[in-house]
N, C-alpha and C. Protein backbone atom coordinates (compact mmCIF):
# COMPACT_ATOMS: atom_id res chain seq x y z
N UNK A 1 15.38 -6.84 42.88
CA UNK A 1 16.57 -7.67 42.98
C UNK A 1 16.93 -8.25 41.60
N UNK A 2 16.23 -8.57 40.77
CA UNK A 2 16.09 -9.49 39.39
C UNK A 2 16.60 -8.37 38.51
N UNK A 3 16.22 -7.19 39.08
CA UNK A 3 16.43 -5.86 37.61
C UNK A 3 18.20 -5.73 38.25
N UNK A 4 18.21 -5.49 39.38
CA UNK A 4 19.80 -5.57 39.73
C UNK A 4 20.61 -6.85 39.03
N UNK A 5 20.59 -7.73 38.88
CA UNK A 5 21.27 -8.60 38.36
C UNK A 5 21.26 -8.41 36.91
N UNK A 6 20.26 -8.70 36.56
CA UNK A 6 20.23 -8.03 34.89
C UNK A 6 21.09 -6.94 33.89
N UNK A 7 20.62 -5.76 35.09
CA UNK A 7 21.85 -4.26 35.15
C UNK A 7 23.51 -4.96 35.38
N UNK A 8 23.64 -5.69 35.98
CA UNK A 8 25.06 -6.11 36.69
C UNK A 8 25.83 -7.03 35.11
N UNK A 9 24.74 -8.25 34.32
CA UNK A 9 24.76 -9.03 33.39
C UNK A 9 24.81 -8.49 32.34
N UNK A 10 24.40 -7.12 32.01
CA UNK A 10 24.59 -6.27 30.66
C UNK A 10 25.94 -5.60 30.92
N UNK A 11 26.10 -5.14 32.36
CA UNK A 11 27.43 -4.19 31.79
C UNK A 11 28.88 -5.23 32.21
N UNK A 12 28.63 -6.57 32.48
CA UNK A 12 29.67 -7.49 32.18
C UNK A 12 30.02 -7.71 31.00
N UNK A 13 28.84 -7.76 30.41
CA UNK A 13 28.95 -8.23 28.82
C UNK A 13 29.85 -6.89 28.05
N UNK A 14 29.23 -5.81 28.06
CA UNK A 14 29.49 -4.55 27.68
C UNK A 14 30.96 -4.36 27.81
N UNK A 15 31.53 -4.73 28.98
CA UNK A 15 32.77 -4.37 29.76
C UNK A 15 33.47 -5.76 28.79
N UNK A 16 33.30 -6.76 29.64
CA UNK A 16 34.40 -8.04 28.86
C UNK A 16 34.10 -7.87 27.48
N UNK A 17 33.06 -8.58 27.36
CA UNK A 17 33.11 -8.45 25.21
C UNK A 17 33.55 -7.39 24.14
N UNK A 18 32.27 -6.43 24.57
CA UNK A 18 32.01 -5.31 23.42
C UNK A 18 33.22 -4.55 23.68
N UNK A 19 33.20 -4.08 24.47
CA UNK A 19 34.46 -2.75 25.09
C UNK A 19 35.54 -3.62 25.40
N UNK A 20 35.54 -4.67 24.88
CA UNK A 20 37.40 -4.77 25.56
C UNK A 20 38.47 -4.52 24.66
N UNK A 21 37.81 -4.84 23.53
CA UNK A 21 39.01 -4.25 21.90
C UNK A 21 38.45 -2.78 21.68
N UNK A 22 39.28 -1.56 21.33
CA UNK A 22 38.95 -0.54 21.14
C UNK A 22 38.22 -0.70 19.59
N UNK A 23 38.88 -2.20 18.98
CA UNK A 23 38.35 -1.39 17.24
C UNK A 23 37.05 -2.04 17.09
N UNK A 24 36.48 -2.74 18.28
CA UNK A 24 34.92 -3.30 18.16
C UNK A 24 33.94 -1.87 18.07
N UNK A 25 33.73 -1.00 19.15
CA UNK A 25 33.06 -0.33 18.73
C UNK A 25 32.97 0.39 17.27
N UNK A 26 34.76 0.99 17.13
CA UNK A 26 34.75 1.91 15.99
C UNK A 26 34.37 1.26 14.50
N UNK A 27 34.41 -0.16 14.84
CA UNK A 27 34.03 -0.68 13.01
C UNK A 27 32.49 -0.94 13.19
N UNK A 28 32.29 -1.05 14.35
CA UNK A 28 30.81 -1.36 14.61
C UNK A 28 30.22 -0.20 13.98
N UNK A 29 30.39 1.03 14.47
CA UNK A 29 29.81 2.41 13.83
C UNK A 29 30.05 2.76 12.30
N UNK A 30 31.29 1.96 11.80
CA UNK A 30 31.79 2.52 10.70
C UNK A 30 30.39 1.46 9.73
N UNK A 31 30.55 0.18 10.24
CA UNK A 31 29.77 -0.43 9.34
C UNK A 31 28.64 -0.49 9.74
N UNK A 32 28.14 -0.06 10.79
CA UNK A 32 26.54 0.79 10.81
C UNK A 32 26.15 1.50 9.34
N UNK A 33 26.73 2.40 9.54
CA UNK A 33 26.69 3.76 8.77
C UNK A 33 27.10 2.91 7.25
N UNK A 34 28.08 2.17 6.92
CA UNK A 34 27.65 1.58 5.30
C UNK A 34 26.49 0.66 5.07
N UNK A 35 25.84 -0.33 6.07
CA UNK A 35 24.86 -0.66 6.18
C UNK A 35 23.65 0.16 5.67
N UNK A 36 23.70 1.18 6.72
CA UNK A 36 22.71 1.93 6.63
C UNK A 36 22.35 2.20 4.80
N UNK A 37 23.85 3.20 4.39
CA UNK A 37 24.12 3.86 2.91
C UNK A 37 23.66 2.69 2.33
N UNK A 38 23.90 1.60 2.47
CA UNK A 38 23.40 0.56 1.42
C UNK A 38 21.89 0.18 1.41
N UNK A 39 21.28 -0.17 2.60
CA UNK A 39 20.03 0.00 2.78
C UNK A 39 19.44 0.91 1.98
N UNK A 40 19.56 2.30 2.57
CA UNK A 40 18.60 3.37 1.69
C UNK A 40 18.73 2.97 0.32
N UNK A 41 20.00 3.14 -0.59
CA UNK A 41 20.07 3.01 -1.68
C UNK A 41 19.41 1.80 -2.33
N UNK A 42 19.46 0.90 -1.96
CA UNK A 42 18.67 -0.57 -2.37
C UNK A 42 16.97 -0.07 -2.11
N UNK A 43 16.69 0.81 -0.75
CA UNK A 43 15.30 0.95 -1.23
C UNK A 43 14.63 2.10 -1.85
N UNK A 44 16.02 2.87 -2.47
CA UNK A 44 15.24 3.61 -3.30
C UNK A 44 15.02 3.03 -4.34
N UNK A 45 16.35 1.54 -4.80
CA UNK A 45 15.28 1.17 -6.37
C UNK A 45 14.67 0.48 -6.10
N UNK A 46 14.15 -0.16 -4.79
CA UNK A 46 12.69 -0.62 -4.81
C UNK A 46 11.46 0.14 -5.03
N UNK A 47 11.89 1.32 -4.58
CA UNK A 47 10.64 1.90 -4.26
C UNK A 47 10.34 2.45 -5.46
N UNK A 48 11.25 2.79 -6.34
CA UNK A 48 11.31 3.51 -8.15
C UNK A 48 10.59 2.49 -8.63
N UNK A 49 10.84 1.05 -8.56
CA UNK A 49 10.71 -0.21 -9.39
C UNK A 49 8.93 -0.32 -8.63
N UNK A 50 8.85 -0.26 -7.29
CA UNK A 50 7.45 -0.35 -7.58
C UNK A 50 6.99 0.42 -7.64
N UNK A 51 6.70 1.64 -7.90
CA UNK A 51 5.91 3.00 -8.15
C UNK A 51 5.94 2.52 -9.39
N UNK A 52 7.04 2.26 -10.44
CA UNK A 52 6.93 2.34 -12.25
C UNK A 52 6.02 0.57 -12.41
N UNK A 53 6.06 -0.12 -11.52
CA UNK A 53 4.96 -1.28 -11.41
C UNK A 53 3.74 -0.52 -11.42
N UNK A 54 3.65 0.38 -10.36
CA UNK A 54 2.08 0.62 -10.05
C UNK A 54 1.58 1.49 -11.06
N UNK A 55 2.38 2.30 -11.93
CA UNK A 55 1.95 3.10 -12.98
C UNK A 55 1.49 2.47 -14.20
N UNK A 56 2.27 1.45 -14.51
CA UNK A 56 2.00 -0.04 -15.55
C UNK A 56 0.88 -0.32 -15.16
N UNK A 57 0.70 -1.13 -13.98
CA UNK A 57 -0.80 -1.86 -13.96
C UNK A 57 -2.02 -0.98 -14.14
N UNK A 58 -1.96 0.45 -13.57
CA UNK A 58 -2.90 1.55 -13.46
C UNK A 58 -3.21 1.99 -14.80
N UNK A 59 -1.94 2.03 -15.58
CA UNK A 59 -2.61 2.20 -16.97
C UNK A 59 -3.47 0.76 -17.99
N UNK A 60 -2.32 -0.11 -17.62
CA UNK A 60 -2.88 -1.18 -18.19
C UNK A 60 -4.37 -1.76 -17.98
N UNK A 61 -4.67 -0.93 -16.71
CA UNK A 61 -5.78 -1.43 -15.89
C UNK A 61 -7.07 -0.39 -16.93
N UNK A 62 -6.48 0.79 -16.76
CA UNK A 62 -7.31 2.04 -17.78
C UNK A 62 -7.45 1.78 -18.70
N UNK A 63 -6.54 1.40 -19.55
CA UNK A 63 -6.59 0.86 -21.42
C UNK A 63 -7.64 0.00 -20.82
N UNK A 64 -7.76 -1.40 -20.33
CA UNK A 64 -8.85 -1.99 -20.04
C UNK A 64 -10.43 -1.79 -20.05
N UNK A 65 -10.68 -0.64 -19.20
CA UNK A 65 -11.35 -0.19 -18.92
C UNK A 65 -12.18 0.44 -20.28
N UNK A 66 -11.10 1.47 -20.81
CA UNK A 66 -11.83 2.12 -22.01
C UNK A 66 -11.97 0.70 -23.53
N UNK A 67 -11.24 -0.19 -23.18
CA UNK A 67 -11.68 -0.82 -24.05
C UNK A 67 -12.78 -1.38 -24.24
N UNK A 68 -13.54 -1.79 -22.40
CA UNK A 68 -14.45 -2.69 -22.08
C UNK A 68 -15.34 -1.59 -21.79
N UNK A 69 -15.52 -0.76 -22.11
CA UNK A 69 -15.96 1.02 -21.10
C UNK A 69 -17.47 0.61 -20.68
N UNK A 70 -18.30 0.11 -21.22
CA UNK A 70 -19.68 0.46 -20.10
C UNK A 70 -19.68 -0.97 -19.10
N UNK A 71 -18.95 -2.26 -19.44
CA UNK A 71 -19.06 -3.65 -18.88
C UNK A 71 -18.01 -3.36 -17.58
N UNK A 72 -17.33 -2.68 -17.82
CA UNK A 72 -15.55 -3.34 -16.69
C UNK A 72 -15.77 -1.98 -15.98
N UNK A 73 -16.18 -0.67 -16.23
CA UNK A 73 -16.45 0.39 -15.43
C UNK A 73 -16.74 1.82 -15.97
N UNK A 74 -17.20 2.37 -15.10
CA UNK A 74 -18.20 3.75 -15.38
C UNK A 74 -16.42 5.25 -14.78
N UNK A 75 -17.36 6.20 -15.14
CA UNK A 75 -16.29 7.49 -14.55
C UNK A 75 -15.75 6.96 -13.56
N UNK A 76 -16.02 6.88 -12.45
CA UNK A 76 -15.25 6.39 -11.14
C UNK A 76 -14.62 6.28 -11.38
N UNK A 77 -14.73 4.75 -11.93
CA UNK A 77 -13.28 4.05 -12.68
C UNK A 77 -12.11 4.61 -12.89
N UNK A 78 -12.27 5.06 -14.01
CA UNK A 78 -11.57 6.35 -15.12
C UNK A 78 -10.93 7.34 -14.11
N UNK A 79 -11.84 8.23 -12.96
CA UNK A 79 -11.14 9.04 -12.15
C UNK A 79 -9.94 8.15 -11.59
N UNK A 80 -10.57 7.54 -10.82
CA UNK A 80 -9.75 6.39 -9.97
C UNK A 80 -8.74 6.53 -10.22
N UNK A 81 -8.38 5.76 -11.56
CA UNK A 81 -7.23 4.94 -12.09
C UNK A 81 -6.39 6.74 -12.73
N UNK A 82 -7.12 7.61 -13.17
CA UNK A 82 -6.48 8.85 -13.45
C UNK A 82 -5.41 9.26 -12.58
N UNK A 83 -6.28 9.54 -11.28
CA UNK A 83 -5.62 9.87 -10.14
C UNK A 83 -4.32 9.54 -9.66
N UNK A 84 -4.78 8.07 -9.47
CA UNK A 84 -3.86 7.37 -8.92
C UNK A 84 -2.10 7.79 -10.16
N UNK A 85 -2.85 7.14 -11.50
CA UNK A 85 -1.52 7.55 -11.98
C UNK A 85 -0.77 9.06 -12.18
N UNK A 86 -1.72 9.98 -11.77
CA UNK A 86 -1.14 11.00 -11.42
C UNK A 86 -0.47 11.18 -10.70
N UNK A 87 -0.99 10.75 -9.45
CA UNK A 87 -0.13 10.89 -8.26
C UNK A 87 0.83 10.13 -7.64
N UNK A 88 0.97 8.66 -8.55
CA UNK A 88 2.25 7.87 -8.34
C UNK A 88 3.50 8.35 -9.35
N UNK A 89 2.81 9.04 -10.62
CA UNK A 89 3.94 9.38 -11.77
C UNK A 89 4.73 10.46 -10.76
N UNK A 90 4.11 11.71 -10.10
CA UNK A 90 4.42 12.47 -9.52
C UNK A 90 5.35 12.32 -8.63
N UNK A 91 4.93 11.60 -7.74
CA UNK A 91 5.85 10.79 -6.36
C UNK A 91 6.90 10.34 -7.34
N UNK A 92 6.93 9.53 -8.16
CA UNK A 92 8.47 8.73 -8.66
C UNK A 92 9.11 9.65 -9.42
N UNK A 93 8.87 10.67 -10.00
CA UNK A 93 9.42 11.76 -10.67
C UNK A 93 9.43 12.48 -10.05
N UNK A 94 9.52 13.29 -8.84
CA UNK A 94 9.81 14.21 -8.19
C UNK A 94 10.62 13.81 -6.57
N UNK A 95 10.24 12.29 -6.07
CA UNK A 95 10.68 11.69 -4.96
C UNK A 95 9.87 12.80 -3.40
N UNK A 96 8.87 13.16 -3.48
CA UNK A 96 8.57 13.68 -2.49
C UNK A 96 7.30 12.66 -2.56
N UNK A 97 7.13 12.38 -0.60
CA UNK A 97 6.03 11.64 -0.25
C UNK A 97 5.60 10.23 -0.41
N UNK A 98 7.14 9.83 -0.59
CA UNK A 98 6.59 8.25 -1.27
C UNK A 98 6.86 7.15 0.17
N UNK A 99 6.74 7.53 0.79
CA UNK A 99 6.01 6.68 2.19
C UNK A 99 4.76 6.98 2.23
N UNK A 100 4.01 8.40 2.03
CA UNK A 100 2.31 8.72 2.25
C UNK A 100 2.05 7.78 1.09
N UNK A 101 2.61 7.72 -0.39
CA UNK A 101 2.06 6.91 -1.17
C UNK A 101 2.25 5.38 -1.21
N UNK A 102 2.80 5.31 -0.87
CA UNK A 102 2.77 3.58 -0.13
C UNK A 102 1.62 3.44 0.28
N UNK A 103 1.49 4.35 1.27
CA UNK A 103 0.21 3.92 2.44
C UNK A 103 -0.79 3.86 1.85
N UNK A 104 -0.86 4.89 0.48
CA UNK A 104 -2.20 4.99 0.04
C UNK A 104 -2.24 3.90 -1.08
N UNK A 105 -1.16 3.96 -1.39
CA UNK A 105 -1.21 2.57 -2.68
C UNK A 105 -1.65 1.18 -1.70
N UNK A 106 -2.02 1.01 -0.35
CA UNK A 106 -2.05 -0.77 0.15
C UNK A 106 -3.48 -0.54 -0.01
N UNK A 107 -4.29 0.62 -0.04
CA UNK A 107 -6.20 0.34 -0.81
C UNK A 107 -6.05 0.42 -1.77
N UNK A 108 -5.19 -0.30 -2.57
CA UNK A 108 -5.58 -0.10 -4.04
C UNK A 108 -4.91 -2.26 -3.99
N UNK A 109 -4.76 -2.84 -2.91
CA UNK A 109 -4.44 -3.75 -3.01
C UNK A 109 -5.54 -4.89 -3.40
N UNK A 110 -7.12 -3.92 -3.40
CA UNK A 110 -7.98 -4.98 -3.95
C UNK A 110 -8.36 -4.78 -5.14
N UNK A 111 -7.09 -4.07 -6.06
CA UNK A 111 -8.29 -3.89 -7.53
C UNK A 111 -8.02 -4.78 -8.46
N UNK A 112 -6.92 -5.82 -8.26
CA UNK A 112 -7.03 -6.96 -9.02
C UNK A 112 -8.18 -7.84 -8.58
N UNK A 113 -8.49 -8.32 -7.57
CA UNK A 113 -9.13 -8.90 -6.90
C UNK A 113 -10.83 -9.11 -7.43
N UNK A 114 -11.03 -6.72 -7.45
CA UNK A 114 -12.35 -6.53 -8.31
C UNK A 114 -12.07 -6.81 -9.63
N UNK A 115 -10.82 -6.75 -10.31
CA UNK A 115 -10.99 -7.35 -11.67
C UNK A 115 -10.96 -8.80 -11.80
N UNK A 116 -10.99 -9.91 -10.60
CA UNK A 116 -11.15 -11.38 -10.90
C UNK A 116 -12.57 -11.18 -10.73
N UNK A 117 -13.18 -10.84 -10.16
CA UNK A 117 -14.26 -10.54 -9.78
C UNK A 117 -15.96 -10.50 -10.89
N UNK A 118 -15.18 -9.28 -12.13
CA UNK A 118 -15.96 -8.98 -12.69
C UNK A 118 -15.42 -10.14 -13.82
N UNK A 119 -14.20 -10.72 -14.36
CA UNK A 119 -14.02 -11.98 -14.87
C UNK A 119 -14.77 -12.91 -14.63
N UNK A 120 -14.89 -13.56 -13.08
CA UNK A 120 -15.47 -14.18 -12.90
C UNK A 120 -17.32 -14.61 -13.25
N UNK A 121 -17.58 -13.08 -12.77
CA UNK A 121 -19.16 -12.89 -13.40
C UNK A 121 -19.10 -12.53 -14.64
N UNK A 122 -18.19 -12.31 -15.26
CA UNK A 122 -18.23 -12.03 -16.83
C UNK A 122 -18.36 -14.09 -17.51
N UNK A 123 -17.80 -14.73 -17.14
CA UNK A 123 -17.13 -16.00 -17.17
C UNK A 123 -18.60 -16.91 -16.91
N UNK A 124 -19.57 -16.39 -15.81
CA UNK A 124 -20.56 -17.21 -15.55
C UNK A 124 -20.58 -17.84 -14.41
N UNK A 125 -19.64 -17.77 -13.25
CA UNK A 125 -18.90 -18.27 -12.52
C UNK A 125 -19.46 -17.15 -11.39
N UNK A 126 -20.41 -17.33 -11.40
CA UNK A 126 -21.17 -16.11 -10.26
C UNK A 126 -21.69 -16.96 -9.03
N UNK A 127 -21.82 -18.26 -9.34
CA UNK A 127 -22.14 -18.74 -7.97
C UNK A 127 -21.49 -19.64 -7.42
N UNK A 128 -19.81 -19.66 -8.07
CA UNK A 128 -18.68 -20.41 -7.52
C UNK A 128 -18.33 -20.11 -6.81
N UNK A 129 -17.70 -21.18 -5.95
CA UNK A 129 -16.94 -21.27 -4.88
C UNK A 129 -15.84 -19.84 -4.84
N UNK A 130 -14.93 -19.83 -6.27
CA UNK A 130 -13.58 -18.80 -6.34
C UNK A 130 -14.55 -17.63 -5.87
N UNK A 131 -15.35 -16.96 -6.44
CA UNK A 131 -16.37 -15.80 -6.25
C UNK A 131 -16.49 -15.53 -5.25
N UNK A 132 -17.41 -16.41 -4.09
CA UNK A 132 -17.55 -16.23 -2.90
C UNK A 132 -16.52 -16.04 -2.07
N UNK A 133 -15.26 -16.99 -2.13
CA UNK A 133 -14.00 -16.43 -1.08
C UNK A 133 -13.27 -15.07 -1.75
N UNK A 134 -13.61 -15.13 -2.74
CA UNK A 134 -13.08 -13.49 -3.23
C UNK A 134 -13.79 -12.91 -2.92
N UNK A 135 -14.98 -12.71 -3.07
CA UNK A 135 -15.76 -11.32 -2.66
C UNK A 135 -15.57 -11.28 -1.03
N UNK A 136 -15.38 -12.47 -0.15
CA UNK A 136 -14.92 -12.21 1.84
C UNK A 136 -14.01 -11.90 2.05
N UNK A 137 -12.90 -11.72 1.01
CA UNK A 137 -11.56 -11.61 1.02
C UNK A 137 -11.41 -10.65 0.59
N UNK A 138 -12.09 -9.95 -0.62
CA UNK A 138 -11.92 -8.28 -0.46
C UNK A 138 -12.74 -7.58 0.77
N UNK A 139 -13.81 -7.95 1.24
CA UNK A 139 -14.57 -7.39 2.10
C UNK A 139 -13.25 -7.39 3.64
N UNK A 140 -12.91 -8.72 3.75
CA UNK A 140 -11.37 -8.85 4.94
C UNK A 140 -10.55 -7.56 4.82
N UNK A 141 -10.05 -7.23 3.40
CA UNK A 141 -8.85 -6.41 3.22
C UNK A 141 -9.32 -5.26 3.54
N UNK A 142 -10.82 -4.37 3.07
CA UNK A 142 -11.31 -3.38 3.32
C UNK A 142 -11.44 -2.79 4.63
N UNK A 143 -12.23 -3.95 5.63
CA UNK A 143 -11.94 -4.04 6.85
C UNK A 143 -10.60 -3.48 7.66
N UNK A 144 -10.06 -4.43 7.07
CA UNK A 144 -8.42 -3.79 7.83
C UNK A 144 -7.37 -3.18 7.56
N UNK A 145 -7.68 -2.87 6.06
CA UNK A 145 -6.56 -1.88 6.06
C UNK A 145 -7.03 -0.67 5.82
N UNK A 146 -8.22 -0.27 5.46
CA UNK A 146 -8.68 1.61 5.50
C UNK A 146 -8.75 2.13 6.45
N UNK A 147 -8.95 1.32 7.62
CA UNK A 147 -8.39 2.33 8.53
C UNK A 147 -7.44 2.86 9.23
N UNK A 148 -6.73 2.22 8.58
CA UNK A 148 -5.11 2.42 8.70
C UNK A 148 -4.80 4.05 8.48
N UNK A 149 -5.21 4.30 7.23
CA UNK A 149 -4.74 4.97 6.60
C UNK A 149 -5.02 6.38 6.98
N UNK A 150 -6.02 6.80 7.75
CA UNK A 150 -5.48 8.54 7.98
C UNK A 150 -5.52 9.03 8.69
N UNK A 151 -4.60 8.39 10.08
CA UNK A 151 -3.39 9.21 10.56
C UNK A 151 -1.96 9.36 9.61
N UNK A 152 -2.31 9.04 8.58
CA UNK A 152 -1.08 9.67 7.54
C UNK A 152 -1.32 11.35 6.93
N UNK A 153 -2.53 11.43 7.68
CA UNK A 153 -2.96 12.98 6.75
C UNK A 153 -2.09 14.28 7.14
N UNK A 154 -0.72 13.66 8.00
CA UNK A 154 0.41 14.96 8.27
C UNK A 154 0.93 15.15 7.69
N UNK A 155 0.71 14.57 6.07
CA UNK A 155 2.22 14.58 4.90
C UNK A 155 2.74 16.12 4.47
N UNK A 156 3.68 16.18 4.42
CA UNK A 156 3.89 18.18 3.96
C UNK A 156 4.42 17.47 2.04
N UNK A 157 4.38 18.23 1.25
CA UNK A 157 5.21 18.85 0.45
C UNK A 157 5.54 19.26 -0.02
N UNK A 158 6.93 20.21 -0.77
CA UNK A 158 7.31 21.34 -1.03
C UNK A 158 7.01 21.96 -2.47
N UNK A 159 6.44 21.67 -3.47
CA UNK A 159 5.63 22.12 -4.48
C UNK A 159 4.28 22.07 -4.26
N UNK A 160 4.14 22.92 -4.72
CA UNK A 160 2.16 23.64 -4.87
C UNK A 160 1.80 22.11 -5.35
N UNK A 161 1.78 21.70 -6.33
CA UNK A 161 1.57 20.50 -7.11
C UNK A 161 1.28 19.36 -6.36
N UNK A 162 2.50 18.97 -5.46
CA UNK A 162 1.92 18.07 -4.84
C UNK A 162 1.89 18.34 -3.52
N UNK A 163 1.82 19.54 -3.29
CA UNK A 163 0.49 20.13 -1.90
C UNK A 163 -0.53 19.66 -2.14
N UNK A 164 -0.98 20.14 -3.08
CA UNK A 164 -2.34 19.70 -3.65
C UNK A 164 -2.65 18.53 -4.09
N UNK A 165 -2.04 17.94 -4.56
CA UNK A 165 -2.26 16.35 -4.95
C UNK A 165 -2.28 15.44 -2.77
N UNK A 166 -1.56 15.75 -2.31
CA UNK A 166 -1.53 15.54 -1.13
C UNK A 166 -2.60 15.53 -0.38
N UNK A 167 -3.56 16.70 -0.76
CA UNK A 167 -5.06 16.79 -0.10
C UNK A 167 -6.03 15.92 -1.37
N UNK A 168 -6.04 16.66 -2.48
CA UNK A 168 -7.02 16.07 -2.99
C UNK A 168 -7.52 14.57 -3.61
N UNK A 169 -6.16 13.88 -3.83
CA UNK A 169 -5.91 12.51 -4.00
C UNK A 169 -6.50 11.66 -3.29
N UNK A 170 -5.75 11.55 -1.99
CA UNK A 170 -6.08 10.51 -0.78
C UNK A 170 -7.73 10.91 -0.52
N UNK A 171 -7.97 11.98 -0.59
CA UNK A 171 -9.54 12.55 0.00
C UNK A 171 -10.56 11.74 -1.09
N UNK A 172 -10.59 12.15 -2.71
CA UNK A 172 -11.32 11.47 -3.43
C UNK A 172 -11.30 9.91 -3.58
N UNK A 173 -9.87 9.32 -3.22
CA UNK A 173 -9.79 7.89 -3.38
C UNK A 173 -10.33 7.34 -2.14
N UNK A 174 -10.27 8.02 -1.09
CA UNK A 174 -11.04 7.61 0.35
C UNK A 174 -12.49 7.74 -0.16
N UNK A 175 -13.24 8.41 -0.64
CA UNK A 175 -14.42 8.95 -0.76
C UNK A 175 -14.54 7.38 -1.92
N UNK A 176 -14.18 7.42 -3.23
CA UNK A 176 -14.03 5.87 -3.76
C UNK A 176 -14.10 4.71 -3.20
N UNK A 177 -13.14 4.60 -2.62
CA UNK A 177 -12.74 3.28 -1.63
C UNK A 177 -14.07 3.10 -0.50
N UNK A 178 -14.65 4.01 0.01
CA UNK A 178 -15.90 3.97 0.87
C UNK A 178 -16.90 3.35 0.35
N UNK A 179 -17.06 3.91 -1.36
CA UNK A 179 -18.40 3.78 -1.75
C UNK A 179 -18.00 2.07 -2.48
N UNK A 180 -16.96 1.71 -3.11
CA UNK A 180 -16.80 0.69 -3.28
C UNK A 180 -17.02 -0.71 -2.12
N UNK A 181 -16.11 0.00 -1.29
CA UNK A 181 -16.58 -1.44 0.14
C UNK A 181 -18.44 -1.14 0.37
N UNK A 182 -18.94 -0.24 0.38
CA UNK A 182 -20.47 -0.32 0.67
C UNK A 182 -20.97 -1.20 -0.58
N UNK A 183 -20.30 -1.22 -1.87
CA UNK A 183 -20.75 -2.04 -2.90
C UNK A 183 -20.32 -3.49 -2.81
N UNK A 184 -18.92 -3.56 -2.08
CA UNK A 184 -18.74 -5.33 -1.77
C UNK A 184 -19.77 -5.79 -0.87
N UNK A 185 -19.92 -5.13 0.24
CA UNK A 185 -20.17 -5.54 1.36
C UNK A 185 -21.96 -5.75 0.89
N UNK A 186 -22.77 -4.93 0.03
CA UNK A 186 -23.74 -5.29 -0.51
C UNK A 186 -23.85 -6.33 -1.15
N UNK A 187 -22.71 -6.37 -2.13
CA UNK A 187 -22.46 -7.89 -2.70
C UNK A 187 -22.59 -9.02 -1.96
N UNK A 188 -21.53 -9.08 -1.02
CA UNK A 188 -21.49 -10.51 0.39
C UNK A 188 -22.63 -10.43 0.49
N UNK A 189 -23.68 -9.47 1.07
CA UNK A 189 -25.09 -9.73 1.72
C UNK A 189 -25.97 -10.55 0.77
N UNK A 190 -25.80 -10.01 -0.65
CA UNK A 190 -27.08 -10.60 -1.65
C UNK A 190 -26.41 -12.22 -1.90
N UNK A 191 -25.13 -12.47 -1.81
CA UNK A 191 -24.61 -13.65 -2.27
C UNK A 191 -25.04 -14.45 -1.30
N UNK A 192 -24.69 -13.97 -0.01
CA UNK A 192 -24.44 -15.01 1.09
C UNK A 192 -25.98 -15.10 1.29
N UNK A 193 -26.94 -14.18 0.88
CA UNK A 193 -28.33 -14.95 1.31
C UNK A 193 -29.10 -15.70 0.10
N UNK A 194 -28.25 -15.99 -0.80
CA UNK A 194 -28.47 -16.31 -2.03
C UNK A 194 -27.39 -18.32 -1.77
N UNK A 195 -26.81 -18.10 -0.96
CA UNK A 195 -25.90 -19.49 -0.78
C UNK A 195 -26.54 -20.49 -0.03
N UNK A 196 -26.60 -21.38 -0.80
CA UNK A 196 -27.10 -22.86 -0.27
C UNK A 196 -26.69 -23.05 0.99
């Protein structure tokens, strides 16, 4: 009886309001459709503007690295950060797959985090307060967002190049990202039985 009235209350509305001027629907559709055109276009220069962000920090992050090379990180590292800017330069210069790389760029949302991290213990600041909610707070992010990530493994795309970047990317940075959370999550254990 309740779904009958409901049904009866939508197509009043439908009938008196929406449909009673013919030019409601037709501008409705017209300015759908520029909506829409404007949308996409606004997020393609988001999405240009942060891919050429994520290529900046990835290098800036690498120069780092080789400057600090045996203290701030080992090969991993170096692959890591290789990769990645391979395969984001790729995506923003070619525009194929840059929703799969989104997805894969939100595990890369703790590598500032590991660089307060190693500041922090670089700094002396190893048994502060900042330390400890950072190291639960990358261990949080690891938690919930890797496993997000692969039911995305249906991505197609149309060069050999990044066919291949498509498999081998996400696969080695998953294989990374694994062995890194087994290294936070070792961390939390020695800290937290190490905390007053």
């Amino acid at each position: 009886m309740a779904m009958t009235v409901y049904k009866y209350q939508a197509q009043a509305l439908m009938r008196d309001y929406l449909l009673a001027d013919p030019l409601v629907p037709y501008t409705s559709v017209l300015v759908g459709i520029v909506l829409c055109k404007m949308a996409y276009d606004l997020t393609r220069i988001l999405s240009s503007f942060y891919f050429k962000v994520s290529v900046g920090y990835f290098i800036s992050d690498l120069a780092m690295i080789f400057w600090l090379y045996p203290s701030l990180g080992g090969l991993e590292y170096i692959l890591h950060h290789i990769l990645s800017v391979v395969a984001i330069a790729y995506t923003m210069l070619s525009g194929e797959g840059q929703f799969y790389t989104y997805m894969i760029l939100i595990s890369e949302t703790t590598t500032p985090e590991i660089n307060l991290r190693w500041f922090l213990d670089t700094a002396g600041l190893k048994k502060s307060n900042a330390y400890l909610v950072n190291g639960g707070k990358d261990t949080l992010v690891h938690v919930r967002i890797l496993p997000h990530l692969f039911p995305l493994q249906s991505g197609s795309a149309d060069a050999c190049f990044g066919y291949y970047l498509t498999f081998v990317v996400p696969s080695v940075l998953f294989v990374m990202n694994t062995l890194w959370f087994m290294k936070i999550l070792k961390g939390v254990k020695k800290t937290l039985s190490k905390w007053p």
